[in-house]
N, C-alpha and C. Protein backbone atom coordinates (compact mmCIF):
# COMPACT_ATOMS: atom_id res chain seq x y z
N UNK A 1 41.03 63.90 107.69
CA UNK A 1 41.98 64.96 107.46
C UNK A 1 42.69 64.80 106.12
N UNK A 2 42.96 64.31 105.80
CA UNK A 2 43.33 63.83 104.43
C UNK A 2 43.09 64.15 103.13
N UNK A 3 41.59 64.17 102.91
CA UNK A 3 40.49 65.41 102.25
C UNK A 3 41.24 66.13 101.92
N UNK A 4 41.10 67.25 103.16
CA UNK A 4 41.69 68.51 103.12
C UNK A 4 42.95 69.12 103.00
N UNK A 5 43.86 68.08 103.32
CA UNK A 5 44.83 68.12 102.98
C UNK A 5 45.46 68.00 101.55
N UNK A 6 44.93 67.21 100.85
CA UNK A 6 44.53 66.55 99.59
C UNK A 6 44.18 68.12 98.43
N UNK A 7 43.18 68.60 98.89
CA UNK A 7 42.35 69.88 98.69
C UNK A 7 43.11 70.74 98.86
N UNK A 8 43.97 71.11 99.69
CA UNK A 8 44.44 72.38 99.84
C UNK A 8 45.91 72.19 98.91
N UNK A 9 46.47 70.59 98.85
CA UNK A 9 47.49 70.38 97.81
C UNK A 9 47.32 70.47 96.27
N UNK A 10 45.71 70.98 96.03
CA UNK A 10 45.68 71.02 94.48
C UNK A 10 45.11 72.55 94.38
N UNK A 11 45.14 73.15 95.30
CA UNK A 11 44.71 74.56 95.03
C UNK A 11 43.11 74.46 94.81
N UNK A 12 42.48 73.89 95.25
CA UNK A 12 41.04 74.06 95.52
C UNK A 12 40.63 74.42 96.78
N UNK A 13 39.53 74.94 97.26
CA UNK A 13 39.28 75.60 98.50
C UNK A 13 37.83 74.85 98.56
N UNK A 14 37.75 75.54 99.82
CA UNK A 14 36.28 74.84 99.99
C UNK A 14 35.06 75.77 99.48
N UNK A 15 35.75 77.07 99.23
CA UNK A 15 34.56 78.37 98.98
C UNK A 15 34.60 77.62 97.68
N UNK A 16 35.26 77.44 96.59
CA UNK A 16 35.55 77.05 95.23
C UNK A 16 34.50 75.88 95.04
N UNK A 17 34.29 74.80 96.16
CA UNK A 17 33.84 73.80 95.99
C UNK A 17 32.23 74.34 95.94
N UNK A 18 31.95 75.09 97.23
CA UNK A 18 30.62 75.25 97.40
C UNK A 18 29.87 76.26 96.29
N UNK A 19 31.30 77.11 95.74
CA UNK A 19 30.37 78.12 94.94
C UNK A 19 29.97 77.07 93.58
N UNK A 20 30.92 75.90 93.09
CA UNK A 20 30.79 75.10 91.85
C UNK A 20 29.47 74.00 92.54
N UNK A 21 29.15 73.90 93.53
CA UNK A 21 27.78 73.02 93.78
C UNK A 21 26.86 73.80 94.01
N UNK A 22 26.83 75.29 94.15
CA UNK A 22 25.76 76.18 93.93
C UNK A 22 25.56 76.03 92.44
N UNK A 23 26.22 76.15 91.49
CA UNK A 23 26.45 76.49 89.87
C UNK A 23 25.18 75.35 89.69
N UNK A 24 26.39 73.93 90.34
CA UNK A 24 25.26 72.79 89.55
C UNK A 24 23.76 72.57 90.07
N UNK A 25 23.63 72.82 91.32
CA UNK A 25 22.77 73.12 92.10
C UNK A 25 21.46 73.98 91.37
N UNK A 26 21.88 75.23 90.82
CA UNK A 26 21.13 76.32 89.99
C UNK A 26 20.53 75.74 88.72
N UNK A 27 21.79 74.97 88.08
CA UNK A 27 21.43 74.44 86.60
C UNK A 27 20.29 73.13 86.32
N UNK A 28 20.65 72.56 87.11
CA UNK A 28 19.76 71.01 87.89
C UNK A 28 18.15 71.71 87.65
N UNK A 29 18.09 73.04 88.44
CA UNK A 29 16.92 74.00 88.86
C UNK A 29 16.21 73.57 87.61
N UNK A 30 16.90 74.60 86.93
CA UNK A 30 16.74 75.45 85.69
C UNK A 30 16.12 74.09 84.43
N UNK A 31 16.95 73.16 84.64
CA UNK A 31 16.75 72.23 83.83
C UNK A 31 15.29 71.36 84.15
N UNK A 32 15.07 71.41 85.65
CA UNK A 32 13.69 70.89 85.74
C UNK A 32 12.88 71.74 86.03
N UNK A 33 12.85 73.11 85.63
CA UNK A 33 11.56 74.19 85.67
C UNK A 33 11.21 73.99 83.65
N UNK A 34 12.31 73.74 82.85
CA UNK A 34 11.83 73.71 81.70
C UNK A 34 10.84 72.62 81.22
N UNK A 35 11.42 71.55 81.92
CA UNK A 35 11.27 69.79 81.63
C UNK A 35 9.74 70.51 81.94
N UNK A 36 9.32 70.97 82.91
CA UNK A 36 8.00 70.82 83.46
C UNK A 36 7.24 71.98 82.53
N UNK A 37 7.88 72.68 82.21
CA UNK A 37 7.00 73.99 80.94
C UNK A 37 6.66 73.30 79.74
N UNK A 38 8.02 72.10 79.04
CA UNK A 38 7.78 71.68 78.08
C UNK A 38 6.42 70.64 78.35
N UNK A 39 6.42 70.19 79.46
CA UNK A 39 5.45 68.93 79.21
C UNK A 39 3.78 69.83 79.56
N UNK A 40 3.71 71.22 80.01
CA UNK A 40 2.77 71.82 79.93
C UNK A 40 1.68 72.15 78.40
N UNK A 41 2.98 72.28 77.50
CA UNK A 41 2.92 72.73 76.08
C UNK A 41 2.36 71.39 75.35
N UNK A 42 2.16 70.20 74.95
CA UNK A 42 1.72 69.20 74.96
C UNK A 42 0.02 69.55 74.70
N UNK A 43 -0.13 69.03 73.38
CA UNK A 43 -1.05 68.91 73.45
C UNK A 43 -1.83 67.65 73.41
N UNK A 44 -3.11 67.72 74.26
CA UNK A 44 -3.54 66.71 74.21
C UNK A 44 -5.04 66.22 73.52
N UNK A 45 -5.51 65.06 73.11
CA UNK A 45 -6.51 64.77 72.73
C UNK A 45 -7.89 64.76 73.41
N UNK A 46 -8.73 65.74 73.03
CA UNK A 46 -10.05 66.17 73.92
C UNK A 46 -11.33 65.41 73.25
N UNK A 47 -10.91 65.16 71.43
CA UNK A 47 -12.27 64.52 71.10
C UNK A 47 -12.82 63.03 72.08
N UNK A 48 -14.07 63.20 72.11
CA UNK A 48 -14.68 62.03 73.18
C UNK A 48 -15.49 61.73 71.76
N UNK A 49 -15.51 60.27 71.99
CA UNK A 49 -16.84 59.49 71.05
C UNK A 49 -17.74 59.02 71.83
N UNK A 50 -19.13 59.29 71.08
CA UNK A 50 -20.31 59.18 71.09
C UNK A 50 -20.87 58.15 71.61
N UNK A 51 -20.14 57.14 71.65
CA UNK A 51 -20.40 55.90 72.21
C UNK A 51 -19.95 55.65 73.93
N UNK A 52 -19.06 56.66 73.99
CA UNK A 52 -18.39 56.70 75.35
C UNK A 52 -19.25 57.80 76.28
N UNK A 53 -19.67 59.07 75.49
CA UNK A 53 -20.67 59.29 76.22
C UNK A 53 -22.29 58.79 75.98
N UNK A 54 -22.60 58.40 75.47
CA UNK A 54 -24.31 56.98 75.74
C UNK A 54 -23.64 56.61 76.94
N UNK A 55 -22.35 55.75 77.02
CA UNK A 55 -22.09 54.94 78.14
C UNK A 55 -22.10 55.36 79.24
N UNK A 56 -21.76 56.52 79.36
CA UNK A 56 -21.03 57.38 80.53
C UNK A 56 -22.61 57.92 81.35
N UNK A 57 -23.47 58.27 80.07
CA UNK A 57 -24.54 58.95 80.27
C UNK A 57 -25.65 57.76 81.63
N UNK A 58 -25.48 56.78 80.39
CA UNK A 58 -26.39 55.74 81.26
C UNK A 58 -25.87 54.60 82.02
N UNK A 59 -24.57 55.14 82.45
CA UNK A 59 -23.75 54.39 83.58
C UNK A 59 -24.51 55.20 85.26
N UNK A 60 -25.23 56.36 84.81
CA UNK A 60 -25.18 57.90 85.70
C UNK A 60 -26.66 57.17 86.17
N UNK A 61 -27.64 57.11 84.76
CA UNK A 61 -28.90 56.78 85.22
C UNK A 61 -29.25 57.90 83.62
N UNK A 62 -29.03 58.90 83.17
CA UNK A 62 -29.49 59.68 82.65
C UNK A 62 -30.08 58.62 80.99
N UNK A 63 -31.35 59.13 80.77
CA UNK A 63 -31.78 58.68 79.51
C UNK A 63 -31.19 59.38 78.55
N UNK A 64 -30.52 58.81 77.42
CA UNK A 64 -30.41 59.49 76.16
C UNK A 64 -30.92 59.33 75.08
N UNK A 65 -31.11 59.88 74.41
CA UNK A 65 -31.63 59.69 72.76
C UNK A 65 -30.64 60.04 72.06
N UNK A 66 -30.41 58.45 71.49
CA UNK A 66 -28.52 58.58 70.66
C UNK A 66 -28.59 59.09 69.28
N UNK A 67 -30.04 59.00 68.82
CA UNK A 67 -29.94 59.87 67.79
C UNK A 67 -29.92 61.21 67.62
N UNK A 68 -30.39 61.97 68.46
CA UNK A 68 -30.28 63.13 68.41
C UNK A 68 -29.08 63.35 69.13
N UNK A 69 -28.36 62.69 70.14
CA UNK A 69 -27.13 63.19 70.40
C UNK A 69 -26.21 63.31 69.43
N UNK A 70 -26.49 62.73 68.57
CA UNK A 70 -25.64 61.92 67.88
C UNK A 70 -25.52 63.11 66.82
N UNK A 71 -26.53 63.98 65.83
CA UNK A 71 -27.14 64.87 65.16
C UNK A 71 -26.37 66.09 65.62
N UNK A 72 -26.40 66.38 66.71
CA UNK A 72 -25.77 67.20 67.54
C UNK A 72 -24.61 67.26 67.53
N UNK A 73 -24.08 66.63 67.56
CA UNK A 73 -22.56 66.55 67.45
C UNK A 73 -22.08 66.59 66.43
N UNK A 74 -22.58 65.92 65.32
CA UNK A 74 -22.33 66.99 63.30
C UNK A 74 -22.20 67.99 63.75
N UNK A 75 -23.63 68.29 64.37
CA UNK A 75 -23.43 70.14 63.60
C UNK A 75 -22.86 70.90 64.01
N UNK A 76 -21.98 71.48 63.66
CA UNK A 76 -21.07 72.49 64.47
C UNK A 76 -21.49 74.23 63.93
N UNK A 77 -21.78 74.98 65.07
CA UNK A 77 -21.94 76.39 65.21
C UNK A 77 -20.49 76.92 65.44
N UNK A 78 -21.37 78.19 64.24
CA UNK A 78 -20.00 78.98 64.50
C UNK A 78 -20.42 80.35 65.57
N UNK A 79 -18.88 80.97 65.78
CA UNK A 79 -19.00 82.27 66.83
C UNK A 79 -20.19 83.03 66.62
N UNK A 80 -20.29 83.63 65.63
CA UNK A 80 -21.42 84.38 65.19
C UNK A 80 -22.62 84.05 65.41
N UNK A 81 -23.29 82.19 64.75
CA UNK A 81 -25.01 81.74 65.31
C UNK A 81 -24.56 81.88 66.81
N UNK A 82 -23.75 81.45 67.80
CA UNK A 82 -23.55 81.44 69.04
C UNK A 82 -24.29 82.91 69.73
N UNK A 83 -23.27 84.19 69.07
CA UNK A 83 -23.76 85.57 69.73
C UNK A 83 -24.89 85.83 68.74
N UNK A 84 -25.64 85.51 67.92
CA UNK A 84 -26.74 85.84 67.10
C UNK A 84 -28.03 85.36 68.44
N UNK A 85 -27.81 84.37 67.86
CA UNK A 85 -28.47 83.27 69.30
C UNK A 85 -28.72 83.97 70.87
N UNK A 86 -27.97 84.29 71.27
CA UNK A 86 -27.32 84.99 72.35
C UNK A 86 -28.20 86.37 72.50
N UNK A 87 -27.48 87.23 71.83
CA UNK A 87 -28.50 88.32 71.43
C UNK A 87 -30.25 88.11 70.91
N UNK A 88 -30.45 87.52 70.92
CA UNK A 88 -32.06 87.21 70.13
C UNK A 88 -32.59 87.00 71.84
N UNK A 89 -32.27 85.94 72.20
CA UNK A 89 -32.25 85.83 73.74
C UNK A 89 -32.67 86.83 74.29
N UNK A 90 -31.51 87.68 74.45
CA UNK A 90 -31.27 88.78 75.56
C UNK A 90 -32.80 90.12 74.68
N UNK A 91 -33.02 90.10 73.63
CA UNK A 91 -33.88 91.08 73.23
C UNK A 91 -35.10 90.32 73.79
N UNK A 92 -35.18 89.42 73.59
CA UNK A 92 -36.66 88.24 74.24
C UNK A 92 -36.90 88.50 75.49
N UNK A 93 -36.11 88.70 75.85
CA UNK A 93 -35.87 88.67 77.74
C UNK A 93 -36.37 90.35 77.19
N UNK A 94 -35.98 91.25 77.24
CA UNK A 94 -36.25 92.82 77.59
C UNK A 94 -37.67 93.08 76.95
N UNK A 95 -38.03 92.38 75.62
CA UNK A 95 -39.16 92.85 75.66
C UNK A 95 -40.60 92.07 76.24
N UNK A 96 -40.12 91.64 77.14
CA UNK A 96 -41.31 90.50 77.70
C UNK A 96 -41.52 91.38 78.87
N UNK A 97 -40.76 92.05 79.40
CA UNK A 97 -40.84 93.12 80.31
C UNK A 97 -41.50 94.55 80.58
N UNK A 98 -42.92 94.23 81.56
CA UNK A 98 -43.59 94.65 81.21
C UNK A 98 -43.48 96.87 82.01
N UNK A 99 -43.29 97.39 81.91
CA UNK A 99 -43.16 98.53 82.37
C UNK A 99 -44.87 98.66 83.24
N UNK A 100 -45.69 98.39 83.07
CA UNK A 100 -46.92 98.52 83.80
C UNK A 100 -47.24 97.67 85.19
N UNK A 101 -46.24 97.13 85.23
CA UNK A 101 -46.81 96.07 86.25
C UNK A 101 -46.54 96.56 87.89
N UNK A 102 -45.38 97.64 87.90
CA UNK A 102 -46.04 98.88 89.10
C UNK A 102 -46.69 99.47 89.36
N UNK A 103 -47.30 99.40 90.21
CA UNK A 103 -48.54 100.43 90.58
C UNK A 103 -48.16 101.81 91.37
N UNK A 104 -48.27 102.79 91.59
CA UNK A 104 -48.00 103.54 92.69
C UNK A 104 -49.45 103.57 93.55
N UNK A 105 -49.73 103.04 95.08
CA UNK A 105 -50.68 103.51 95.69
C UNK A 105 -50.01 103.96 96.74
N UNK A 106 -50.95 105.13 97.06
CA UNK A 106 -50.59 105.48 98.54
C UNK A 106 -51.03 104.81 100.07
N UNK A 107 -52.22 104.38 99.31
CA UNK A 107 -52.96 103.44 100.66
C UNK A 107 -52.11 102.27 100.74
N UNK A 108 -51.28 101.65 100.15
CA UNK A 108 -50.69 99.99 99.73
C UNK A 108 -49.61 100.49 100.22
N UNK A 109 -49.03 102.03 100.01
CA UNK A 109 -47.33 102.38 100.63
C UNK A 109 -47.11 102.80 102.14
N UNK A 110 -48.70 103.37 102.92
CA UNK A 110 -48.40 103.74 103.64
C UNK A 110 -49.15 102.06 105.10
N UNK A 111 -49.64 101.57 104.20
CA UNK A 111 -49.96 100.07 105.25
C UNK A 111 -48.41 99.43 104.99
N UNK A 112 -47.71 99.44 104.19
CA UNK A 112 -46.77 98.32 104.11
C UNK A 112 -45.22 99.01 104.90
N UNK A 113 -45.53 100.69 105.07
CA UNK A 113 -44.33 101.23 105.96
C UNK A 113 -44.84 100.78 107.59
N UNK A 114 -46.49 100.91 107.84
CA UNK A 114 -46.64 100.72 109.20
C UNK A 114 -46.26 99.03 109.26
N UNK A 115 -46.30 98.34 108.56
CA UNK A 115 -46.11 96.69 108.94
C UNK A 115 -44.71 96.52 108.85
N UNK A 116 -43.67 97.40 108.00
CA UNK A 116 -42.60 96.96 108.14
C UNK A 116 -41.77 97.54 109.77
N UNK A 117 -40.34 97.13 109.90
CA UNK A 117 -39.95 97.52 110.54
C UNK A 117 -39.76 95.99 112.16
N UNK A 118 -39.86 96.54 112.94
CA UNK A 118 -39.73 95.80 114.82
C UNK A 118 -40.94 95.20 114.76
N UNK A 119 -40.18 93.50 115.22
CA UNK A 119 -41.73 92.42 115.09
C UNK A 119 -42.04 93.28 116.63
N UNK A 120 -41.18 93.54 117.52
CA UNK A 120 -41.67 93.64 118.85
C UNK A 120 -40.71 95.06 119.21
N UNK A 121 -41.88 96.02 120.53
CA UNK A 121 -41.62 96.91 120.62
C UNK A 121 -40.34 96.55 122.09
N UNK A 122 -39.49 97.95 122.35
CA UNK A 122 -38.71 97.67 123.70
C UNK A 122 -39.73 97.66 124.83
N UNK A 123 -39.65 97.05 126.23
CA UNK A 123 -40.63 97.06 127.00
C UNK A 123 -40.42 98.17 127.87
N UNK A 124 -38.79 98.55 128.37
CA UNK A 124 -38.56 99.41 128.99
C UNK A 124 -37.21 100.52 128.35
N UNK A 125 -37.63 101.60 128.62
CA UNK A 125 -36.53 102.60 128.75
C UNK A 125 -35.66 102.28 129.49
N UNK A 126 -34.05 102.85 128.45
CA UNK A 126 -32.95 102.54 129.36
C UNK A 126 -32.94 103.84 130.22
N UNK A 127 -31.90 103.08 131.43
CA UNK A 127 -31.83 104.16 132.38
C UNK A 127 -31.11 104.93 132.33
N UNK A 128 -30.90 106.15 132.83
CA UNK A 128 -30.43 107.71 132.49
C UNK A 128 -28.79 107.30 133.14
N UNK A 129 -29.08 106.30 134.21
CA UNK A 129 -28.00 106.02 135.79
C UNK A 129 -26.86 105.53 133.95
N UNK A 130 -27.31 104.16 133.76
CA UNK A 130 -26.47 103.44 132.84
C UNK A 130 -25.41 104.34 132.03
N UNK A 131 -26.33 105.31 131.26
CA UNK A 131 -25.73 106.29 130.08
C UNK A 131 -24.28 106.80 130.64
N UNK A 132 -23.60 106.76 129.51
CA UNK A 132 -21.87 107.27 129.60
C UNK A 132 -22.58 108.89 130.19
N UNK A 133 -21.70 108.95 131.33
CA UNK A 133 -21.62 111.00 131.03
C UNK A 133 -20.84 111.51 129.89
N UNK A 134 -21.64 112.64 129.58
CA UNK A 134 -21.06 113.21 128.19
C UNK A 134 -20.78 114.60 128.75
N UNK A 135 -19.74 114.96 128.88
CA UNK A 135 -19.48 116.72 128.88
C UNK A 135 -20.23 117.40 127.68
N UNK A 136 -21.30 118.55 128.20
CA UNK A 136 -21.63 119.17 127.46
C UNK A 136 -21.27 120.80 127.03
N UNK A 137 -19.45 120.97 127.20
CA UNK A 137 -18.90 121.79 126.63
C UNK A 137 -18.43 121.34 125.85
């Protein structure tokens, strides 16, 4: 009791108290939603050496040839050989494609409609008894 007594002798309240530990409460927040944005922003170091992947490679089992990995990793392409590249591709691909290689037969369309379809026929008709009645007005 004493507290409060204490508290109510300096003109503080308890709404006063709780709304000033909401305040710090909020700011505390605020201060560790940034801490965690700033350390997002950080950049970090992505180059890997050549030696770490040989190692990595034939830690796996995979064979490498360190010279040509190695060659590979000089040369750097730009955006353009990338979609040049890319595109050369994609024209390779369309014209390898042959427009003749459908046939239309009728004898080949009308055996392959009778084979498609029910491996097995129904054995019996359902019964008339089973069927929902349907009003036929």
């Amino acid at each position: 009791m004493m507290g409060s007594e204490s508290d109510a002798s300096e003109g503080v309240t308890q709404e006063d108290l709780d709304r000033e530990l909401k305040d710090v409460r909020n700011k505390r927040g605020v201060i560790m939603i940034k801490s965690k944005m700033k350390s997002k922003l950080k950049a970090r170091r992505k180059i890997a050496k050549v030696s770490d992947m040989i190692e990595h490679f034939e830690s796996k089992g995979i064979e490498v040839n360190k010279e040509s990995l190695r060659a590979r990793s000089k040369s750097r392409k730009s955006i353009t050989e990338l979609e040049d590249a890319k595109d050369r591709l994609a024209k390779a691909a369309l014209d390898s494609e042959d427009e003749g290689d459908v046939v239309m037969d009728k004898k080949m369309a009308a055996k392959e409609a009778e084979t498609r379809g029910r491996k097995r026929r129904r054995e019996r008709s359902p019964d008339t008894d089973d069927l929902m009645d349907v009003d036929e007005n």
